[in-house]
Protein backbone atom coordinates (compact mmCIF):
# COMPACT_ATOMS: atom_id res chain seq x y z
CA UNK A 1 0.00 0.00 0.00
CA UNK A 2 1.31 3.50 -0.91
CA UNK A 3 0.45 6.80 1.25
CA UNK A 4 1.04 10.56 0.49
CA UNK A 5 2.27 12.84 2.99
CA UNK A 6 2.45 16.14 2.02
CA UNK A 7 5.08 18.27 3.47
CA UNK A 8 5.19 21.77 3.41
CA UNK A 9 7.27 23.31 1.05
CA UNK A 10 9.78 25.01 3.60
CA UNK A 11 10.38 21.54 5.41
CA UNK A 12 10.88 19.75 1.75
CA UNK A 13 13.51 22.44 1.23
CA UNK A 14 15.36 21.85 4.62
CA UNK A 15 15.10 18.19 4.29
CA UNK A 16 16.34 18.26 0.49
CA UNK A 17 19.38 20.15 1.71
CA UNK A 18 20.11 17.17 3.74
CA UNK A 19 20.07 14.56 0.66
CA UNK A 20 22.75 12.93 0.55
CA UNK A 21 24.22 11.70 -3.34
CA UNK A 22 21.06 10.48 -5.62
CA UNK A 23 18.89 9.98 -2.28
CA UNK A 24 15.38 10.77 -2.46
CA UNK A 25 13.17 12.17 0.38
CA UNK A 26 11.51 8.68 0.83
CA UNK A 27 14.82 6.79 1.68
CA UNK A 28 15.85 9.82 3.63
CA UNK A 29 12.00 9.90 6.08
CA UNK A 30 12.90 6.29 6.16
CA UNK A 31 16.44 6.71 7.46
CA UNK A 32 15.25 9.20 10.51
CA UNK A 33 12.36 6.98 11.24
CA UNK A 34 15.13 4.17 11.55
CA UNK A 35 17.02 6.56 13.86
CA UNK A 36 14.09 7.53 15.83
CA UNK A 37 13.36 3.85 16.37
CA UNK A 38 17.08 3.17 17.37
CA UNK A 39 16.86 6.08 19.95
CA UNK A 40 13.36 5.29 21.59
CA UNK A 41 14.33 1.92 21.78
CA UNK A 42 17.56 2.89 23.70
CA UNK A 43 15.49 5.32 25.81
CA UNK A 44 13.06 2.13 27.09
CA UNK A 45 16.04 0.08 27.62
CA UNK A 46 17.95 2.33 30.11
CA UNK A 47 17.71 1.74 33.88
């Protein structure tokens, strides 16, 4: 299943400054969601 998000055009901007060689915004939402995951999931482990 496919969804649109639509992004205003000031965020597309900063995030396409962040694009790394022929990376499009899709692999790039999915690379901080990644990180997000990674980092929450740290957060629950701690003490």
């Amino acid at each position: 299943m496919t969804r649109t998000i639509e992004l205003d055009d000031d965020l597309a901007e900063r995030m396409e400054s962040h694009l790394e060689d022929d990376e499009t915004l899709e692999e790039f939402i999915a690379e901080l969601v990644a990180i997000y995951e990674q980092e929450g999931r740290f957060l629950q482990e701690g003490p």
